[in-house]
N, C-alpha and C. Protein backbone atom coordinates (compact mmCIF):
# COMPACT_ATOMS: atom_id res chain seq x y z
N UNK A 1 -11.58 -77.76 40.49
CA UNK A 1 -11.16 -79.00 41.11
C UNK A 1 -11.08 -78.77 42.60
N UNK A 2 -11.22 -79.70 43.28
CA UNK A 2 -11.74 -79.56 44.35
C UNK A 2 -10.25 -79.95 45.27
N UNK A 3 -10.52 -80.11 46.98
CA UNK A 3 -9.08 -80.22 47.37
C UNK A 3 -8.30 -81.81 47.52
N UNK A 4 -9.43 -82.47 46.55
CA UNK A 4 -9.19 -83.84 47.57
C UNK A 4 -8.56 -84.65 46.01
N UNK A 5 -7.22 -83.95 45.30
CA UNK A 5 -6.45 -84.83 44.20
C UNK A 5 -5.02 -85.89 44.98
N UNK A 6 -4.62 -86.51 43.76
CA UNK A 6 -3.74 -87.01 43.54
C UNK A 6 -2.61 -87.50 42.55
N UNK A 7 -1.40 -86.92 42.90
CA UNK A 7 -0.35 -87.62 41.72
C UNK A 7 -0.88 -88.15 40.55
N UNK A 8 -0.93 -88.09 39.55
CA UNK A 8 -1.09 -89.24 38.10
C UNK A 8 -0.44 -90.26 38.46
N UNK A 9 0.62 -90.18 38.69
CA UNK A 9 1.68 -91.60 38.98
C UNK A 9 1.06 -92.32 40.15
N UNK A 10 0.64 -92.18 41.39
CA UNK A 10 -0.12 -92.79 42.38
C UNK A 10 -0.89 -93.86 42.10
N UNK A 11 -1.93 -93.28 40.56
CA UNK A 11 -2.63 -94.24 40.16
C UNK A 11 -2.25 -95.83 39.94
N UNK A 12 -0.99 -95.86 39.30
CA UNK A 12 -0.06 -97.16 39.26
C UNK A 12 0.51 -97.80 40.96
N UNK A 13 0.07 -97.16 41.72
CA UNK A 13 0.49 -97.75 43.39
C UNK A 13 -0.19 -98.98 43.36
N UNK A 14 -1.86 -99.38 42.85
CA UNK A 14 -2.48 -100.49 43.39
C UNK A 14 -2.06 -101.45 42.50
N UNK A 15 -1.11 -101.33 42.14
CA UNK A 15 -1.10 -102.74 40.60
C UNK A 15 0.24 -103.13 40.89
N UNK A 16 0.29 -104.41 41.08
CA UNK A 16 1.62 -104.77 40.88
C UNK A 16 2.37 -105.53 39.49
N UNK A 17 3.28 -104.61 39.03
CA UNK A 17 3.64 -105.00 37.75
C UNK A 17 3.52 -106.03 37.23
N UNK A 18 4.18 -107.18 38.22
CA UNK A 18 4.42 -108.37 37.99
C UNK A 18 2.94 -109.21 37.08
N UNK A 19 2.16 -109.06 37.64
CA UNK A 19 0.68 -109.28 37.70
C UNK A 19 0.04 -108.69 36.56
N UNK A 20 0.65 -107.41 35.89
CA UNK A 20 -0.10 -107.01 35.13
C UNK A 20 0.47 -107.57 33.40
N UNK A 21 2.00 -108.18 33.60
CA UNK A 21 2.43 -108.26 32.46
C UNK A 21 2.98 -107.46 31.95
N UNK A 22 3.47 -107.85 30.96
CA UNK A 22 4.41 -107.03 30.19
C UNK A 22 3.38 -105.68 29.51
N UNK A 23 4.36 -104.66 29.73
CA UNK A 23 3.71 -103.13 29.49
C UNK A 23 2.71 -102.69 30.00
N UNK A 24 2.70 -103.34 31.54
CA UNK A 24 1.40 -103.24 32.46
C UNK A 24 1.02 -102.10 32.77
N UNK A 25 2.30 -101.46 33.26
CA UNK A 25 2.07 -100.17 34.09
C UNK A 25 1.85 -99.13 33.27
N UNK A 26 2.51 -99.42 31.81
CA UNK A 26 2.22 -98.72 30.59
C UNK A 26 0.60 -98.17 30.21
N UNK A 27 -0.01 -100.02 30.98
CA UNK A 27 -1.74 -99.89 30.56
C UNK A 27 -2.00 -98.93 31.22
N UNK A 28 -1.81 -99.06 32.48
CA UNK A 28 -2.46 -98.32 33.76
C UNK A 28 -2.51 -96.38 33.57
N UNK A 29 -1.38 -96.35 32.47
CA UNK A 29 -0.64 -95.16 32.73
C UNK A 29 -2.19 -94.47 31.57
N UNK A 30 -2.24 -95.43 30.25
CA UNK A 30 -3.12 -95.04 29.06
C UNK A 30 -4.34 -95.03 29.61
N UNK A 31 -4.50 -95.84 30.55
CA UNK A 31 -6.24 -95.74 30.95
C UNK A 31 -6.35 -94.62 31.59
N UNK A 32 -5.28 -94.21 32.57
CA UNK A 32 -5.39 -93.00 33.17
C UNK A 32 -6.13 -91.49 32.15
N UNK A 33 -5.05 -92.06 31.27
CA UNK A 33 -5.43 -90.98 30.25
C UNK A 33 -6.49 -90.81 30.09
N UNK A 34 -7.02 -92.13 29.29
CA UNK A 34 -8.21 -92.32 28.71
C UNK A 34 -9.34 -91.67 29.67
N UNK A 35 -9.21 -92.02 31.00
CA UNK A 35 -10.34 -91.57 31.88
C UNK A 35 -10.11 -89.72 32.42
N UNK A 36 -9.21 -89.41 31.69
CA UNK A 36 -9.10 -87.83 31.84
C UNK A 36 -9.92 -87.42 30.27
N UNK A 37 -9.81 -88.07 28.94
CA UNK A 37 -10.71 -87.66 28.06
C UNK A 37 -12.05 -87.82 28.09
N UNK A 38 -12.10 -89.14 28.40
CA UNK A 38 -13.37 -89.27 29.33
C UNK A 38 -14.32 -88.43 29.85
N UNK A 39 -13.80 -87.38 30.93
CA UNK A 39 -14.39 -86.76 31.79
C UNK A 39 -14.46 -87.64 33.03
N UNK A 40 -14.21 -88.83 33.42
CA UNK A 40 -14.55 -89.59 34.77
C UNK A 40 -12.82 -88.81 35.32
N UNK A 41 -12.30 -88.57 35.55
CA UNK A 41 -11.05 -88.24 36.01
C UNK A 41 -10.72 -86.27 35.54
N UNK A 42 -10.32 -85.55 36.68
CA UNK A 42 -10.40 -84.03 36.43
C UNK A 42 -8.23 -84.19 36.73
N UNK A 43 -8.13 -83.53 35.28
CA UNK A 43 -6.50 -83.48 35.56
C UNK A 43 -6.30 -82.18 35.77
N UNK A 44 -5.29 -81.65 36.73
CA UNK A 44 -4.96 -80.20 37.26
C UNK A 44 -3.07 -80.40 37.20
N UNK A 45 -2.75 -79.60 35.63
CA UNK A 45 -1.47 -79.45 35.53
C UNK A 45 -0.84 -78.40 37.02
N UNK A 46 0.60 -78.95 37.47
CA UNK A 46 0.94 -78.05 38.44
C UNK A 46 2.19 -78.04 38.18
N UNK A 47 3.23 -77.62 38.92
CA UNK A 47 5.13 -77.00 38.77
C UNK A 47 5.41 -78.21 38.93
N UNK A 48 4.76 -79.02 40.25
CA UNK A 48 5.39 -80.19 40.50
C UNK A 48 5.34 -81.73 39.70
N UNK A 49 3.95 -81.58 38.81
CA UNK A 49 3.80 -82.85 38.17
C UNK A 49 1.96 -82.68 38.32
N UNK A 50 1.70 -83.45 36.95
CA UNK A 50 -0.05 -83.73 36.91
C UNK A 50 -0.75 -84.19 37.93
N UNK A 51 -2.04 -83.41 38.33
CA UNK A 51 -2.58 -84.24 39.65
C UNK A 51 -4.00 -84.46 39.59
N UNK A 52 -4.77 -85.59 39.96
CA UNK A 52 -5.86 -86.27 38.97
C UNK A 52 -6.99 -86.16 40.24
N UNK A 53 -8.55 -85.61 40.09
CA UNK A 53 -9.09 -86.27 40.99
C UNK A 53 -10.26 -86.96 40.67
N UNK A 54 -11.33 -87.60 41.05
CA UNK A 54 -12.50 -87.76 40.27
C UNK A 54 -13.60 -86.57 39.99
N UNK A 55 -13.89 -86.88 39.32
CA UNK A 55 -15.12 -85.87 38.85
C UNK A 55 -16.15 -85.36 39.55
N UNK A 56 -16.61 -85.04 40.44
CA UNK A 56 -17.81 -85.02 41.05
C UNK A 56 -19.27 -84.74 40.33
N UNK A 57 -19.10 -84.36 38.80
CA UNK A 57 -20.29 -84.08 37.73
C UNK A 57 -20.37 -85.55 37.75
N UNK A 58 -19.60 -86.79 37.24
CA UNK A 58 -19.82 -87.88 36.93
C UNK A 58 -19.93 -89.02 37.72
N UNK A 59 -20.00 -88.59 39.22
CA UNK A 59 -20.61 -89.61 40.66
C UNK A 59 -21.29 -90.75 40.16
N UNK A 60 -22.60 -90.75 39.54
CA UNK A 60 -23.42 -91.74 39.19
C UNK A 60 -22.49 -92.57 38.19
N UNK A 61 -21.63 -92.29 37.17
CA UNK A 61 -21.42 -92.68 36.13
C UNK A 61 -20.02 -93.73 36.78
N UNK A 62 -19.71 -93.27 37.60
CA UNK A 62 -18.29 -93.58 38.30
C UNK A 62 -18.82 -94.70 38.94
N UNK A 63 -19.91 -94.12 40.08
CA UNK A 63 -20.65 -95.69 40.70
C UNK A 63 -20.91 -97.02 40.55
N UNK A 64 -21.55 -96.42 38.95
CA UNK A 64 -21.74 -97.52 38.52
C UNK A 64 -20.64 -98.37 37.96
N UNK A 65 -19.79 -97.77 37.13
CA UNK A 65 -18.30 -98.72 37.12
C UNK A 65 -18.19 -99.32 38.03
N UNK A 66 -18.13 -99.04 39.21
CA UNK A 66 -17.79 -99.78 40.35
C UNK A 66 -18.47 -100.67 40.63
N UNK A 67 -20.02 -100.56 41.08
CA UNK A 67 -20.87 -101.35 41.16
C UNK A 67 -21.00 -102.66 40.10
N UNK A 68 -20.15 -102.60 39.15
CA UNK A 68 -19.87 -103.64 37.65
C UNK A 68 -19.26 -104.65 38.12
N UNK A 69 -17.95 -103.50 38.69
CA UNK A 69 -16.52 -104.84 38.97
C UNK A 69 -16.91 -105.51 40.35
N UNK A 70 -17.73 -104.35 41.35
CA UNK A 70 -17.72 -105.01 42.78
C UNK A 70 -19.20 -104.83 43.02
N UNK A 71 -19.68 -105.63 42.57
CA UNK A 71 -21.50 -105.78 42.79
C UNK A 71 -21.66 -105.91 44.48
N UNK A 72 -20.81 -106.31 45.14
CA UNK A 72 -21.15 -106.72 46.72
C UNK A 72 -20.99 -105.35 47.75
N UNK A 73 -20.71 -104.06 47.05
CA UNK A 73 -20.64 -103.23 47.23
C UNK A 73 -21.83 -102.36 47.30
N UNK A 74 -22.81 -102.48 46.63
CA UNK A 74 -24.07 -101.85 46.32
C UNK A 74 -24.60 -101.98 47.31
């Protein structure tokens, strides 16, 4: 893993609860997961707490997610 991670919990910074509904942050927390079984997400247990970064094997695969939700991006 490379130097450029972050917090697991961070991931829930861009969402505001309110917005997501009931057991929102809950979702946010399972997708996290999900995208560490995945392989799109590299988790690095530490003393202080889990810390997540993207994958750099799965660049293209990641892109394109993105390119899905934000086509004006391409």
């Amino acid at each position: 893993m490379g130097g450029s991670h972050t917090a697991f919990d961070n991931l829930k910074k861009g969402f505001k609860a309110k917005e997501l509904g009931k057991g929102g942050l809950k979702r946010v927390d399972d997708m996290g997961k999900k995208l560490i079984r995945e392989g799109l997400l590299l988790a690095k247990p530490t003393h202080y707490g889990l810390q997540v970064s993207l994958n750099p094997r799965q660049s293209q695969a990641i892109r394109a997610i993105i390119i899905r939700f934000f086509p004006e991006l391409e």
